[in-house]
N, C-alpha and C. Protein backbone atom coordinates (compact mmCIF):
# COMPACT_ATOMS: atom_id res chain seq x y z
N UNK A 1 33.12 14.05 77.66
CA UNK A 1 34.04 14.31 76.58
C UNK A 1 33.25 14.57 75.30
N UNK A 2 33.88 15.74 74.31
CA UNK A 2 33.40 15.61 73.23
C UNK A 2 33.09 14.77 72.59
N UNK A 3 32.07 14.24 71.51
CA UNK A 3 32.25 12.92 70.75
C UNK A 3 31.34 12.33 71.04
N UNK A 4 30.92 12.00 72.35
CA UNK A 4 30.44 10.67 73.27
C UNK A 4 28.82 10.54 72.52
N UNK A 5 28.39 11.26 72.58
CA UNK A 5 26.40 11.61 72.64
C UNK A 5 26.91 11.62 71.25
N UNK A 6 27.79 12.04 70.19
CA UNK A 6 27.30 12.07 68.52
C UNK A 6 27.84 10.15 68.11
N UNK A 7 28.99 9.87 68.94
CA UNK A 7 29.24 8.66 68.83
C UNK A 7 27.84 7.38 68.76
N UNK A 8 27.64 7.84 70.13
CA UNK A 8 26.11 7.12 70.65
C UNK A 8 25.07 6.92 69.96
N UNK A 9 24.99 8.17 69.43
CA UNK A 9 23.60 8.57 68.07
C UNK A 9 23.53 8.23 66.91
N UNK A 10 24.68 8.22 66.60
CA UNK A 10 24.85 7.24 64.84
C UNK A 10 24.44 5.77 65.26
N UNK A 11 24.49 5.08 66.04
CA UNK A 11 24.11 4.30 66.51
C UNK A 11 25.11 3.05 66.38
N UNK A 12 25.21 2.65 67.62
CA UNK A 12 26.33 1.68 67.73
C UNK A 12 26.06 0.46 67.59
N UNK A 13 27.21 -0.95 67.16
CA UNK A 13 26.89 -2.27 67.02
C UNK A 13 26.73 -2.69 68.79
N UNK A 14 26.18 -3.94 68.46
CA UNK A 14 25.96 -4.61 69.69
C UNK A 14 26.29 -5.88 69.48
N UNK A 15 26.53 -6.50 70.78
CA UNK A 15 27.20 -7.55 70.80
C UNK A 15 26.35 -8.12 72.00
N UNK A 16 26.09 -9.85 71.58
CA UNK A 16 25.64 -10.55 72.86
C UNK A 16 26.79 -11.52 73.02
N UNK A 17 26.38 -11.86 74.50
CA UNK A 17 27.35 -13.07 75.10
C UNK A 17 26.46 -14.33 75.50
N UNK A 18 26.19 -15.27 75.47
CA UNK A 18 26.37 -16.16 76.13
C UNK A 18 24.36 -16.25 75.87
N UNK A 19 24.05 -15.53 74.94
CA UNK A 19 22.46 -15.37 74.78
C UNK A 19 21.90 -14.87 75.90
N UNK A 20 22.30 -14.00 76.71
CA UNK A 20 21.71 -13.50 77.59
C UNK A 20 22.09 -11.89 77.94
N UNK A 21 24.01 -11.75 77.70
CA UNK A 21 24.31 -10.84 78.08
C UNK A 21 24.27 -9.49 76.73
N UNK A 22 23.94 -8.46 76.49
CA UNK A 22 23.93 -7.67 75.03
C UNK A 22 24.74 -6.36 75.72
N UNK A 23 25.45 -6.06 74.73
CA UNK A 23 25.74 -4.44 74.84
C UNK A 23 26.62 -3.59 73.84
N UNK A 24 26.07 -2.50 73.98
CA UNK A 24 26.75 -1.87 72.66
C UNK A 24 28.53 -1.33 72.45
N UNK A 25 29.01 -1.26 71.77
CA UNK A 25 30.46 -1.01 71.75
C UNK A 25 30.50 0.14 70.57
N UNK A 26 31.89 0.83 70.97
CA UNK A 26 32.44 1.94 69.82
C UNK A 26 32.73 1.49 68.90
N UNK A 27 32.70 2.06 67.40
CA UNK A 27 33.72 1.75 66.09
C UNK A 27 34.39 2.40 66.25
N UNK A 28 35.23 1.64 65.24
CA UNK A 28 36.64 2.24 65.15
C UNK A 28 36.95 3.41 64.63
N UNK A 29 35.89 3.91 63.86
CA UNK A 29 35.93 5.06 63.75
C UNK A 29 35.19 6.21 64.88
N UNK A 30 34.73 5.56 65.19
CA UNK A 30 34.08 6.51 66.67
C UNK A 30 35.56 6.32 67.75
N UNK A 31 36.50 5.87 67.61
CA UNK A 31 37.34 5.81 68.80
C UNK A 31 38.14 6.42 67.98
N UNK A 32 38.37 6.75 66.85
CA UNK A 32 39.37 7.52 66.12
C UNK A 32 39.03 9.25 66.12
N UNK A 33 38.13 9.35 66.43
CA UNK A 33 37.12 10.44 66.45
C UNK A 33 37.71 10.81 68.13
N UNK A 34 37.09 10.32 68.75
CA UNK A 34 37.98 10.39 70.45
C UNK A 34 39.02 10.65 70.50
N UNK A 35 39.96 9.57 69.98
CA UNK A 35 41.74 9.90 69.72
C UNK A 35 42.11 11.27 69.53
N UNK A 36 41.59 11.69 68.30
CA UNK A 36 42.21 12.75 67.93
C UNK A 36 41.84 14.05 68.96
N UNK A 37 40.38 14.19 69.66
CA UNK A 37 40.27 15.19 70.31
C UNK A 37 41.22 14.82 71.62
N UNK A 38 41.48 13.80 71.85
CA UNK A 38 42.15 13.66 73.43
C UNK A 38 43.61 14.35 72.97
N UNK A 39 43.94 13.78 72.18
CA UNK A 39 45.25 14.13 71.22
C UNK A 39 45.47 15.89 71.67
N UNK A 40 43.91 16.07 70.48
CA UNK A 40 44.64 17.98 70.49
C UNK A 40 44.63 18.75 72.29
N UNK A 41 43.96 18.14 73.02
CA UNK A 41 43.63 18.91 74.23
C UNK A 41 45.07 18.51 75.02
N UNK A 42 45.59 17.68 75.18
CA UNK A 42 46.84 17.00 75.61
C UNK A 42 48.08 16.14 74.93
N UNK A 43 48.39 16.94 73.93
CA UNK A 43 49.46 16.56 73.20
C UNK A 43 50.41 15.90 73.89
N UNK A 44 51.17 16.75 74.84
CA UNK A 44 51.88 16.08 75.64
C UNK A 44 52.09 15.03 76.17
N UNK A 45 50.98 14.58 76.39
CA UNK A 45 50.71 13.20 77.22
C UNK A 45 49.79 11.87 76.20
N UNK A 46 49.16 12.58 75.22
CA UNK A 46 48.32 11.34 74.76
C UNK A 46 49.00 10.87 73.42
N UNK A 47 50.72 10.99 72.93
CA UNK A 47 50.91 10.57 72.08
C UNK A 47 50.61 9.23 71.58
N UNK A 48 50.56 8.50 72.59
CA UNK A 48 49.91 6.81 72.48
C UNK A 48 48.58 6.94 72.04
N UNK A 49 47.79 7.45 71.58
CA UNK A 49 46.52 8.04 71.08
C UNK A 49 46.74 7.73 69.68
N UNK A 50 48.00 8.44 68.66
CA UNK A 50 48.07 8.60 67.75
C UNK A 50 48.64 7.21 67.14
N UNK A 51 49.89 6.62 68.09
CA UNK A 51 49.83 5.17 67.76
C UNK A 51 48.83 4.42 67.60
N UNK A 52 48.12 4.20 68.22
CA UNK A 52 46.53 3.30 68.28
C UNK A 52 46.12 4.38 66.95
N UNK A 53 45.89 5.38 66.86
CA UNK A 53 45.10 5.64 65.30
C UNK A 53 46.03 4.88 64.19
N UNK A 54 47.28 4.80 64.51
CA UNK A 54 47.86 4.17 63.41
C UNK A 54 47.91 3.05 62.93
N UNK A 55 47.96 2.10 64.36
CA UNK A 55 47.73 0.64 63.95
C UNK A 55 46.50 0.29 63.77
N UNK A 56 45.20 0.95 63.63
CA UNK A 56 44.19 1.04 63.29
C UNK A 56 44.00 1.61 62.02
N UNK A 57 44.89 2.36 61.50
CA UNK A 57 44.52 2.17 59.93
C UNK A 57 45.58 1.25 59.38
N UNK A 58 46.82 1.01 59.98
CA UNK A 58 47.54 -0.46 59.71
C UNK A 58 46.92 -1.45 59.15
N UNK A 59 45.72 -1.96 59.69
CA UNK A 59 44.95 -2.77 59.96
C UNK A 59 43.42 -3.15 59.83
N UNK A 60 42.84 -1.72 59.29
CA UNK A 60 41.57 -1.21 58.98
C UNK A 60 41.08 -1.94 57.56
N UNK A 61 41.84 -2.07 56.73
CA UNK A 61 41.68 -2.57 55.43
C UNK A 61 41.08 -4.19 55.44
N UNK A 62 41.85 -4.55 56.23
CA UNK A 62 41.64 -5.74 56.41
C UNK A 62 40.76 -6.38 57.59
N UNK A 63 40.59 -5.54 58.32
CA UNK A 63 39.12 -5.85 59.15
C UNK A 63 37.68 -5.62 58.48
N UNK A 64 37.94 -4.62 57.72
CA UNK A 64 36.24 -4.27 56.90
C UNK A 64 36.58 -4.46 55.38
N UNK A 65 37.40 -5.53 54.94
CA UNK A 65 37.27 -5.41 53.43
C UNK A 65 36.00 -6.17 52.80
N UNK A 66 35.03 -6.56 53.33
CA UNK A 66 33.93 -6.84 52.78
C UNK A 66 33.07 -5.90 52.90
N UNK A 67 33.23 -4.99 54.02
CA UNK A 67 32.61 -4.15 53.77
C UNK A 67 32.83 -3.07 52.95
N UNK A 68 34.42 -3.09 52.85
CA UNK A 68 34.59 -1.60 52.04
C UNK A 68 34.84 -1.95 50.56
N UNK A 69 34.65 -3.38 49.83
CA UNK A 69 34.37 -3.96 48.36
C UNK A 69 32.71 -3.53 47.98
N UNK A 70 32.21 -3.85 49.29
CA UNK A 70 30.51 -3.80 48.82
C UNK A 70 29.97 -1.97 48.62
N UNK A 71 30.91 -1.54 50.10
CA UNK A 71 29.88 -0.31 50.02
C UNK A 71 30.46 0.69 49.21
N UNK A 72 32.05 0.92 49.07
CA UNK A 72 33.30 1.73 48.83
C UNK A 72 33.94 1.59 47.41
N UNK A 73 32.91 0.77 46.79
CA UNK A 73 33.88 0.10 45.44
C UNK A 73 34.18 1.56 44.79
N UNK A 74 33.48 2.45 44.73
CA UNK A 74 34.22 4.36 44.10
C UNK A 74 35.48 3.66 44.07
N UNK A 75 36.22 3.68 45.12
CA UNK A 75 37.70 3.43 45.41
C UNK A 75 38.70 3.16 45.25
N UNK A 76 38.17 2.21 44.09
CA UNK A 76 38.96 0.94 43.52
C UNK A 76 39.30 1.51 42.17
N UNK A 77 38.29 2.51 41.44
CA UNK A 77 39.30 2.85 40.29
C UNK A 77 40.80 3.40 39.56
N UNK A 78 41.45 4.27 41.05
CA UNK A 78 42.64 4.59 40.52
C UNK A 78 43.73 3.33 40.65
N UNK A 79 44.45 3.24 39.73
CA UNK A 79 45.48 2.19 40.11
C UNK A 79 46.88 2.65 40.95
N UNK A 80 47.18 4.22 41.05
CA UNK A 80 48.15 4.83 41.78
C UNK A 80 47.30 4.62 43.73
N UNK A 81 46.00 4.37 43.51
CA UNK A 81 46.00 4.33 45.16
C UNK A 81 46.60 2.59 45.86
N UNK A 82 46.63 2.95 46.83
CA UNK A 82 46.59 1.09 47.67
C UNK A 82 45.63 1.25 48.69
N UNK A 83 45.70 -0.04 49.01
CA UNK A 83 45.18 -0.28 50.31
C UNK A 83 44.56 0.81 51.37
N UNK A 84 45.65 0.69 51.69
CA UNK A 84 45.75 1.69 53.28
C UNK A 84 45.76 3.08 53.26
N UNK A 85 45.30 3.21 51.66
CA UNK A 85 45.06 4.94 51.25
C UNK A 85 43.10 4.71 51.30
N UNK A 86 42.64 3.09 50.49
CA UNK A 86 41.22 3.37 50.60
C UNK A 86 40.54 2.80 51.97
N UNK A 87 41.39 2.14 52.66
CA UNK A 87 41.18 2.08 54.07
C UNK A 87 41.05 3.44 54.82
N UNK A 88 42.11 4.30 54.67
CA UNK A 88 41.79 6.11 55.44
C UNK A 88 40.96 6.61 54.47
N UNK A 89 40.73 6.56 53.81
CA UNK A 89 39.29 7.36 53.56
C UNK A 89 37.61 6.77 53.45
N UNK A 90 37.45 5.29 53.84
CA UNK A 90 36.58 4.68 54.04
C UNK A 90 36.70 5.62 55.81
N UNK A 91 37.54 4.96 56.16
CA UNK A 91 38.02 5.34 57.82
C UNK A 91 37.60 6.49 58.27
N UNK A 92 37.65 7.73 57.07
CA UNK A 92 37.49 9.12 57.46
C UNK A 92 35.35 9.36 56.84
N UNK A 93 35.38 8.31 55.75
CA UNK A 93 33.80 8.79 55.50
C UNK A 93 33.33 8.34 56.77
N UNK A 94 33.59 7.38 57.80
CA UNK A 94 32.52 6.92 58.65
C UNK A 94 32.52 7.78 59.41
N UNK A 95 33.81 8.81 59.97
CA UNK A 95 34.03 9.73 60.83
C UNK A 95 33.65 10.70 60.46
N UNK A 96 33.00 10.96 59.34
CA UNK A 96 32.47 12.38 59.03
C UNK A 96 31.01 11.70 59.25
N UNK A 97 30.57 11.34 58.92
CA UNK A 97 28.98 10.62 59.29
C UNK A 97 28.53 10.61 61.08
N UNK A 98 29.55 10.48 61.62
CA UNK A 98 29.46 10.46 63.14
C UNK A 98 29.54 12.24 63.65
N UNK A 99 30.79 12.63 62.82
CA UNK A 99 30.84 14.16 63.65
C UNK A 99 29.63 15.10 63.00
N UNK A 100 28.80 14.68 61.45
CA UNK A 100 27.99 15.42 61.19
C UNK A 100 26.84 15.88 61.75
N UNK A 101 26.67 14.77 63.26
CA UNK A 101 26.05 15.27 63.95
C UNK A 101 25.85 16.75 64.89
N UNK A 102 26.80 17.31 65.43
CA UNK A 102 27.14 18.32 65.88
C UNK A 102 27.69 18.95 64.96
N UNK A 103 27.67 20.15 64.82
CA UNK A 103 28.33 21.19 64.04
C UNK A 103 29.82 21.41 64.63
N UNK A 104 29.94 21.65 66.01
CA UNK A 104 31.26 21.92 66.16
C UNK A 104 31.74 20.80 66.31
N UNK A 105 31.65 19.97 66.49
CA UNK A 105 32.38 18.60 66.41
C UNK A 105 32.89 18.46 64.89
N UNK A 106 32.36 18.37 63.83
CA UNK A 106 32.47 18.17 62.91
C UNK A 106 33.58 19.32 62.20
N UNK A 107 33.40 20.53 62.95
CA UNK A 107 34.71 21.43 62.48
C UNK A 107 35.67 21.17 63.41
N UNK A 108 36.06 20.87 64.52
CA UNK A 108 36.76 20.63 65.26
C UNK A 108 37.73 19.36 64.42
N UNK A 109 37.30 18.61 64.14
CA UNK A 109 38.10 17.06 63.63
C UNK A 109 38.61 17.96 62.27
N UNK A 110 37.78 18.58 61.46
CA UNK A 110 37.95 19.29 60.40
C UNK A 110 39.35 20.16 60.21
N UNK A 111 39.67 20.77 61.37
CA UNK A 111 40.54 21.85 61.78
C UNK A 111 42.16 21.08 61.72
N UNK A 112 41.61 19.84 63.11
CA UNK A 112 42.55 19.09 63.04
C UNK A 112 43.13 18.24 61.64
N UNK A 113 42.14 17.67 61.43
CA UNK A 113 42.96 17.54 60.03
C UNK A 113 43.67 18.42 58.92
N UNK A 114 42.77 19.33 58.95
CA UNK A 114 43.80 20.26 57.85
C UNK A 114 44.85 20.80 58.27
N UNK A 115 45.22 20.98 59.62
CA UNK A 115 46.41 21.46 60.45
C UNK A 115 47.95 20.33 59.97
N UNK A 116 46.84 18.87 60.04
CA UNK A 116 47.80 17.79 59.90
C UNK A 116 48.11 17.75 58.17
N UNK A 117 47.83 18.07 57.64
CA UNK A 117 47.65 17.73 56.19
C UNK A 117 48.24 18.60 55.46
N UNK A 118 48.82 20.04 55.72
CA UNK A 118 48.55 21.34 55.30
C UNK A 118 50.23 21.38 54.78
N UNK A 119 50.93 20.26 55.60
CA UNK A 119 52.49 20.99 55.46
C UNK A 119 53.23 19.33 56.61
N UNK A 120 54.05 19.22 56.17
CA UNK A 120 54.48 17.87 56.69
C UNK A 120 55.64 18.84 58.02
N UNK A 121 55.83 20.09 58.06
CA UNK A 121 56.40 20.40 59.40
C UNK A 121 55.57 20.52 60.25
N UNK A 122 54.84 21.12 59.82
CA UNK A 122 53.13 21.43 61.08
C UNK A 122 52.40 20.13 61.20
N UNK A 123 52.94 19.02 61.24
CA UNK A 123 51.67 17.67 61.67
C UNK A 123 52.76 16.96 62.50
N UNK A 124 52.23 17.03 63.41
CA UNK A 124 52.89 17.00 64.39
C UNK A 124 51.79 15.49 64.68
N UNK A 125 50.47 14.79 64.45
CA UNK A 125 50.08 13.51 64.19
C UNK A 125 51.04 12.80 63.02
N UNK A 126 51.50 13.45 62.15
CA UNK A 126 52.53 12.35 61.25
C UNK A 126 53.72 12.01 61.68
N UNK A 127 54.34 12.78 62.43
CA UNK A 127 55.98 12.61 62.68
C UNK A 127 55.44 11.78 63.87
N UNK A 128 54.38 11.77 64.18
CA UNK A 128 53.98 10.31 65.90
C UNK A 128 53.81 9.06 64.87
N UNK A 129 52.95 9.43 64.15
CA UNK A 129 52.81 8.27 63.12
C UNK A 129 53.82 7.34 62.38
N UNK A 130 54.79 8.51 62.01
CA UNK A 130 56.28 8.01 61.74
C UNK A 130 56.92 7.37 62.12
N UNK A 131 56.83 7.45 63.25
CA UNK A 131 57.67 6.48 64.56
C UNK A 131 56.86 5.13 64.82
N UNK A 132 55.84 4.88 64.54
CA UNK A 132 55.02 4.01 64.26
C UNK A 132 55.25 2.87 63.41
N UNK A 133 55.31 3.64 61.90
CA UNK A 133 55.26 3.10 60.84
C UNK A 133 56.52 2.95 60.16
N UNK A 134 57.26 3.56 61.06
CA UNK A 134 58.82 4.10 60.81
C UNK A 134 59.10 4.09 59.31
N UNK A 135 58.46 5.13 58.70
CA UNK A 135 58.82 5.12 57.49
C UNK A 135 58.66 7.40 57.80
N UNK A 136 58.40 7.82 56.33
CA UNK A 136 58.47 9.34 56.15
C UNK A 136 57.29 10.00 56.71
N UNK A 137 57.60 10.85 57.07
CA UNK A 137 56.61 11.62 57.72
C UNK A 137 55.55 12.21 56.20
N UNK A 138 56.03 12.62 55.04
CA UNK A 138 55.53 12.68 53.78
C UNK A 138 54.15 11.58 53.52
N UNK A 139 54.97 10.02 53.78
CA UNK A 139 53.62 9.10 53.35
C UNK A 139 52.61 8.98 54.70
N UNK A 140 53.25 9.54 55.71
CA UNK A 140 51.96 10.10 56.76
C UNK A 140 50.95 11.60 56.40
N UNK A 141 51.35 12.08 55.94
CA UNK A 141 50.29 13.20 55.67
C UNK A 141 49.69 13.09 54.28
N UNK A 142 50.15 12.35 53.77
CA UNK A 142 48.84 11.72 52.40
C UNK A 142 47.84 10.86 52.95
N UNK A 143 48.67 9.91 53.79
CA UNK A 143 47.42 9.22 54.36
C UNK A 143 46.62 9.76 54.98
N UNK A 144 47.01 11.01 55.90
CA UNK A 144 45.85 11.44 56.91
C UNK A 144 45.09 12.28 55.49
N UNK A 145 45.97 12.79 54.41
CA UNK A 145 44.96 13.62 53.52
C UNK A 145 43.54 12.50 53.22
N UNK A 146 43.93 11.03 53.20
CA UNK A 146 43.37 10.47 52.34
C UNK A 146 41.66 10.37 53.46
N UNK A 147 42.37 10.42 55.00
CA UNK A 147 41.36 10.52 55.89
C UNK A 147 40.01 11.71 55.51
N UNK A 148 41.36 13.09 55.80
CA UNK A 148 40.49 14.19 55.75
C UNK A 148 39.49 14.25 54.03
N UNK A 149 39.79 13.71 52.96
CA UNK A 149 39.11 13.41 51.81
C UNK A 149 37.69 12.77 51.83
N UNK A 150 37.85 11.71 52.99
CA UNK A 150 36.81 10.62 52.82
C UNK A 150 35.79 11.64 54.08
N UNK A 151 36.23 12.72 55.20
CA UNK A 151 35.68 12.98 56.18
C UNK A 151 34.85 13.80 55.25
N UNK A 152 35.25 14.70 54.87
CA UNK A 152 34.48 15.40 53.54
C UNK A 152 33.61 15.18 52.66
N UNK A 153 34.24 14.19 52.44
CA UNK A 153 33.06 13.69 51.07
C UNK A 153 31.20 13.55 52.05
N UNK A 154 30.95 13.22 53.16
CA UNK A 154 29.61 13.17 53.61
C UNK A 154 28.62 14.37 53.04
């Protein structure tokens, strides 16, 4: 699958067990990176793809907020943003750092996002998201803007 070898190469955390057992695991932004390509190749079938991206930025804020006070503080100056706007674009800088490895990888996620971002009838990831978050399909495509912002900025 696309992803896998640029995932791998940024270099992944590791985890031991028991002082003996070690091995490396995906971030969450490396599995958000996955999501979305499984997403565009099989819409049909991988809408549960886009849920899991959602409750993962649900939830993103508050798994790395020490990290994203220390490394991300930029973030913190507007008072119109929240949370879960500097959560997707922390979310989206790590995912641009991973796809900058490959060139087409990195336009590929690129594509997809601006497809999603471009027009709240054509995102067809927000109205999945919607159902999610069950709120407007509108405050889904700011957030993914806020993704595609932070994928950029690398």
């Amino acid at each position: 699958m696309r992803g896998l070898k640029e995932i791998y190469d940024s270099g992944l955390p590791e985890a031991e067990l028991e002082e003996k057992h070690r091995f490396k695991f995906c971030t969450l932004s490396g599995i958000v990176l996955l999501k979305l390509i499984a997403f565009q190749e099989r819409p049909e079938i991988r809408r549960d793809d886009i849920k899991d991206i959602s409750k993962i930025l649900k939830h993103f804020f508050d798994m790395y907020a020490d990290e994203i006070y220390e490394n991300h503080n930029d973030l913190f100056g507007d008072k119109d943003i929240d949370l879960q706007w500097i959560a997707a674009r922390v979310l989206g800088r790590d995912m641009g750092k991973i796809a900058q490895l490959n060139e087409y990888l990195f336009l590929r996620i690129k594509k997809i996002l601006k497809k999603n971002t471009i027009d709240i009838h054509s995102s067809d990831i927000a109205k999945i998201m919607a159902e999610f978050f069950k709120n407007m399909i509108e405050e889904n495509v700011k957030l993914l803007e806020q993704v595609k912002i932070g994928y950029l900025e690398n």
